[in-house]
C-alpha atoms as a PDB file:
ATOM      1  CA  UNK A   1     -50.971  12.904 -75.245  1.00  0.00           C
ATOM      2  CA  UNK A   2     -49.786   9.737 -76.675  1.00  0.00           C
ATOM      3  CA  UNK A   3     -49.222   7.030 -75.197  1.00  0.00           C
ATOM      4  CA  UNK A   4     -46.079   6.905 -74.926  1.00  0.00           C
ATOM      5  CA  UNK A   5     -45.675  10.801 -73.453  1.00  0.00           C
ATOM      6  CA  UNK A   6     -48.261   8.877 -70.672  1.00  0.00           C
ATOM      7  CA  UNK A   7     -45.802   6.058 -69.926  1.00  0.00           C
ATOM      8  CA  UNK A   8     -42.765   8.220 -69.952  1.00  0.00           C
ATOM      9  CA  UNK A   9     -44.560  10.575 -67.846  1.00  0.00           C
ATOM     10  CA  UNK A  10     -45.854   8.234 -65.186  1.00  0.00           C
ATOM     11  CA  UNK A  11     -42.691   6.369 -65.339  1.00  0.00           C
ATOM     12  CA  UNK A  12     -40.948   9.466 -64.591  1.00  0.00           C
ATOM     13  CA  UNK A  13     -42.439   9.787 -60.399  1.00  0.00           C
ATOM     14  CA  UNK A  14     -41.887   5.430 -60.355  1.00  0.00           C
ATOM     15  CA  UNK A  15     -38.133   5.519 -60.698  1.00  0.00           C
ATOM     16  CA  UNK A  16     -38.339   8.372 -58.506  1.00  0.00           C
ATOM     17  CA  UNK A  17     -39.335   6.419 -55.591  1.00  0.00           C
ATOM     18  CA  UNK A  18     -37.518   3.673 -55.676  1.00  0.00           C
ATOM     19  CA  UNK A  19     -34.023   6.053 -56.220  1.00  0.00           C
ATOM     20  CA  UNK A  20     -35.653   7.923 -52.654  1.00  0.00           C
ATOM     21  CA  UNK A  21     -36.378   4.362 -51.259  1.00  0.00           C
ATOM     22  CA  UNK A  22     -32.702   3.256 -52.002  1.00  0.00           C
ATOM     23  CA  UNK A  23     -31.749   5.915 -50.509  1.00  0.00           C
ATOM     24  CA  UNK A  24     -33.137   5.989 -46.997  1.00  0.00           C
ATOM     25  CA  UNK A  25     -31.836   2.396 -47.237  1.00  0.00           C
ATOM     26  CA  UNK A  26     -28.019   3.151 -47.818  1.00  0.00           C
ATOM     27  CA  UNK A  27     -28.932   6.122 -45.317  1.00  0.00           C
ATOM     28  CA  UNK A  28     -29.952   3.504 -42.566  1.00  0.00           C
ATOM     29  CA  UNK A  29     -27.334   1.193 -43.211  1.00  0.00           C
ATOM     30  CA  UNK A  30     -24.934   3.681 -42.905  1.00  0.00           C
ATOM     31  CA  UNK A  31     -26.549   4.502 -39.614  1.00  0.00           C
ATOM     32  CA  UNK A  32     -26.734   1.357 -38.579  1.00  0.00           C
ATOM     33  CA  UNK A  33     -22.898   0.584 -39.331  1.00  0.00           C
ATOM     34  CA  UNK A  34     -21.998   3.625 -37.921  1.00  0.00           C
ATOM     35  CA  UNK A  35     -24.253   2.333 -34.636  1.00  0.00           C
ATOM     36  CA  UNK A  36     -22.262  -0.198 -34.621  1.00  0.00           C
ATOM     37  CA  UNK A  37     -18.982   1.176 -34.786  1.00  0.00           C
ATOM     38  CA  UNK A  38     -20.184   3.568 -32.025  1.00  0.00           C
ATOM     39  CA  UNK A  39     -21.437   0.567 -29.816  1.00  0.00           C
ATOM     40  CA  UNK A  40     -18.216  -1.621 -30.830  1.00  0.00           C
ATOM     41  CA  UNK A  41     -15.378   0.825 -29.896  1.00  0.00           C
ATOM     42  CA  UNK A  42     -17.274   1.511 -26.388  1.00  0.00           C
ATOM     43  CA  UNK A  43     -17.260  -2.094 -25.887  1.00  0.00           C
ATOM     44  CA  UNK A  44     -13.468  -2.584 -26.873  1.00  0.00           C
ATOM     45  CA  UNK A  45     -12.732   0.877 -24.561  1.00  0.00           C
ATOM     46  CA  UNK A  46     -14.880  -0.392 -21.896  1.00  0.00           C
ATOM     47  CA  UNK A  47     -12.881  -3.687 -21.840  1.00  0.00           C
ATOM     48  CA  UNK A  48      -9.527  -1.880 -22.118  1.00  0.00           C
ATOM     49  CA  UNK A  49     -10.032   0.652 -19.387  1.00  0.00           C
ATOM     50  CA  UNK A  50     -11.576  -2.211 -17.302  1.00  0.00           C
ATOM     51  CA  UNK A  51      -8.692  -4.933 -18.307  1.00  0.00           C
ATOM     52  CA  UNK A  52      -5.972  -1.878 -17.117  1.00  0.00           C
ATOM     53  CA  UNK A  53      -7.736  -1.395 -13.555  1.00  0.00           C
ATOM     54  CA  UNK A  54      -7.731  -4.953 -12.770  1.00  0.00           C
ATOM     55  CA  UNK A  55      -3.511  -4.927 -13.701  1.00  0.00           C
ATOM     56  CA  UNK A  56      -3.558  -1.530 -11.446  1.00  0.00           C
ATOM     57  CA  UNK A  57      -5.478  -3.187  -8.988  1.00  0.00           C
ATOM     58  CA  UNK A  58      -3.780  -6.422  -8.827  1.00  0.00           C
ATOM     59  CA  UNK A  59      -0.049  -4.759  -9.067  1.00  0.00           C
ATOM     60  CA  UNK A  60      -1.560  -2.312  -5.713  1.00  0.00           C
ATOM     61  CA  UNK A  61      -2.169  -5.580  -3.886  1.00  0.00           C
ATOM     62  CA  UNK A  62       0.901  -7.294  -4.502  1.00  0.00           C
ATOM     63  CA  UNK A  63       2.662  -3.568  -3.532  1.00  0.00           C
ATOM     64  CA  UNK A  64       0.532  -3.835  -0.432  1.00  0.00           C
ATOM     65  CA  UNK A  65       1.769  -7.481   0.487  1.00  0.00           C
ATOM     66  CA  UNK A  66       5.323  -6.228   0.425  1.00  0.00           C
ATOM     67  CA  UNK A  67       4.857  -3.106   2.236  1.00  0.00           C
ATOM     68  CA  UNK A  68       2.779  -4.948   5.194  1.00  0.00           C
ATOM     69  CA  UNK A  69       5.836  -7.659   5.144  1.00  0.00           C
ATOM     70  CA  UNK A  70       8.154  -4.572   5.569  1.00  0.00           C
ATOM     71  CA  UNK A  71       5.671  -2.637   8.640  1.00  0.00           C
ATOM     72  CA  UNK A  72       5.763  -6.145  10.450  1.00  0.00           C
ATOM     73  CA  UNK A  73       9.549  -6.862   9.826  1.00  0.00           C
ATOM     74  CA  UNK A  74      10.157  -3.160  11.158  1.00  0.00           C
ATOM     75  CA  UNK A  75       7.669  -3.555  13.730  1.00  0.00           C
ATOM     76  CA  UNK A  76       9.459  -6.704  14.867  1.00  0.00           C
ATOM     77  CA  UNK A  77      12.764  -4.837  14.843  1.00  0.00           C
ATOM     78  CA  UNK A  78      11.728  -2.047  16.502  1.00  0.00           C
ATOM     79  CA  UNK A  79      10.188  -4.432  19.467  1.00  0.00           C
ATOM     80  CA  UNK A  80      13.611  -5.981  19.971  1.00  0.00           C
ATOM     81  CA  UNK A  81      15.376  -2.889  20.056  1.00  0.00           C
ATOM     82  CA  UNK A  82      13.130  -1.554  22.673  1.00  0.00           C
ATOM     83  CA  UNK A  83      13.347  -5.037  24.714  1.00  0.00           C
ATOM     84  CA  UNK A  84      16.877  -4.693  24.339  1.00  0.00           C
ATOM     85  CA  UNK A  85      16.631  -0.968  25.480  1.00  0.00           C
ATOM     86  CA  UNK A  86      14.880  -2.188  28.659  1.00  0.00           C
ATOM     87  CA  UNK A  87      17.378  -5.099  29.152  1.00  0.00           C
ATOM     88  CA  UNK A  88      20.226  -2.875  29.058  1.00  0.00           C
ATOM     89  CA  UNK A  89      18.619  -0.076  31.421  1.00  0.00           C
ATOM     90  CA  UNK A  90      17.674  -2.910  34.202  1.00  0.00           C
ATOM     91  CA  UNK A  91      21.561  -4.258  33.577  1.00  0.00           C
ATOM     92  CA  UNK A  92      22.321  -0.900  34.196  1.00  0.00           C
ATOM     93  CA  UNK A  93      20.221  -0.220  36.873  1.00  0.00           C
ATOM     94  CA  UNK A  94      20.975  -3.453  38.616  1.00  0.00           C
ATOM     95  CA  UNK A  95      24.597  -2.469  38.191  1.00  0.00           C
ATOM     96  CA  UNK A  96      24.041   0.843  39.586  1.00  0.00           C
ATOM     97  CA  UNK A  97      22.709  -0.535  42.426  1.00  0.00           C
ATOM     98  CA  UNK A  98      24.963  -3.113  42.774  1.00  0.00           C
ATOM     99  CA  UNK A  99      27.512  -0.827  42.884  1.00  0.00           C
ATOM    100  CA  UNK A 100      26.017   1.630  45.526  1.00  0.00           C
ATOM    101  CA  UNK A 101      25.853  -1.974  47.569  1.00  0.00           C
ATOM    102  CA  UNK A 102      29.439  -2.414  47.069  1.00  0.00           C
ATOM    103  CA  UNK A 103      30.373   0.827  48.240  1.00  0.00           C
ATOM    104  CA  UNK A 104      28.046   0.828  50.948  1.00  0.00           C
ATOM    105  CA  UNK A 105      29.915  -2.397  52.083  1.00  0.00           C
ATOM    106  CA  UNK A 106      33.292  -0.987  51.775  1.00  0.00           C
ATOM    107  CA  UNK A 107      32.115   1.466  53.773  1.00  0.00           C
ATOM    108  CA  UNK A 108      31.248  -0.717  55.976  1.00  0.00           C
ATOM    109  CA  UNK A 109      34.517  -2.416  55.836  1.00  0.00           C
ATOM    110  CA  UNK A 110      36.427   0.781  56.243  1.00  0.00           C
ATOM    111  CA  UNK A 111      34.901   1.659  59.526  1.00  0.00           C
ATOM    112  CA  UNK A 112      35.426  -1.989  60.703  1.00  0.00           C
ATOM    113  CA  UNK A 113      38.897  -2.177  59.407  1.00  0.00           C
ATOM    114  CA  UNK A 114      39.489   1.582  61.868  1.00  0.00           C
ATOM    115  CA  UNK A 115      37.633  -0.146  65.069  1.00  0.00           C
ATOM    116  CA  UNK A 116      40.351  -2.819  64.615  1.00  0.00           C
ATOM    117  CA  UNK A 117      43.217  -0.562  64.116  1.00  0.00           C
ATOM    118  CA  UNK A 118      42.315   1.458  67.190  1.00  0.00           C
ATOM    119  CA  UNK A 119      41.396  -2.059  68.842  1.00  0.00           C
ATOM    120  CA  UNK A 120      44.913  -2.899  68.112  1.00  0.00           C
ATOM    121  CA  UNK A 121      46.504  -0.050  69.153  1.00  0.00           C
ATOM    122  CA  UNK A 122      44.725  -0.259  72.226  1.00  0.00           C
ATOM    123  CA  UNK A 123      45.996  -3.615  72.630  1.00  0.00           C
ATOM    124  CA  UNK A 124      49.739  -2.351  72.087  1.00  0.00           C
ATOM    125  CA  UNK A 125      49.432   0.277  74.303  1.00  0.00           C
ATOM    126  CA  UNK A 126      48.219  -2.275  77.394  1.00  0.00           C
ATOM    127  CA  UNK A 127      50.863  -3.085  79.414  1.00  0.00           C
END
């Protein structure tokens, strides 16, 4: 062999391995972009899904405020209806009562106002 055939042989498995080593190289940067990417667009999810709860979260509470004003306005209603119930069935009541009292003295009236009238005629019929 000459020397030449000897370089050009040798040099042959050299530029081989460099070509291989570049390569791997563009083969882990790749990976290592494409890592990236990966790790990146779970981040950027992560904060979206977590940015979206809070909204959901804070929109439930203020829901929540208004529907516990509403239960207690209701509930405050709903007490002054049934005080308002009671008031009427004691006024009721009361008048009921009152009015068996009434009659109950009318009665009484009526049976005085007959003594009298047989009192009196009694008295007109004395000489």
């Amino acid at each position: 062999m000459t020397p030449a055939k000897v370089s050009e042989s040798t040099s042959k498995p050299r530029s081989s391995k460099p070509a291989k080593s570049r390569a791997a190289l563009v083969i882990l940067v790749g990976l290592a972009i494409w890592l990236l990417l990966v790790a990146g667009g779970y981040y950027v999810g992560k904060l979206y899904i977590d940015r979206s709860i809070e909204t959901v979260q804070q929109n439930n509470a203020l829901h929540m405020i208004t529907i516990e004003q509403r239960i207690n306005s209701l509930d405050n209603q709903m007490r002054e209806i049934k005080q308002a119930i009671q008031d009427a069935d004691q006024a009721w009541a009361s008048s009921g009562s009152t009015q068996e009292n009434l009659n109950q003295k009318i009665e009484d009236l009526n049976k005085q106002l007959k003594a009298l009238e047989h009192s009196l005629k009694v008295l007109k019929e004395a000489p």
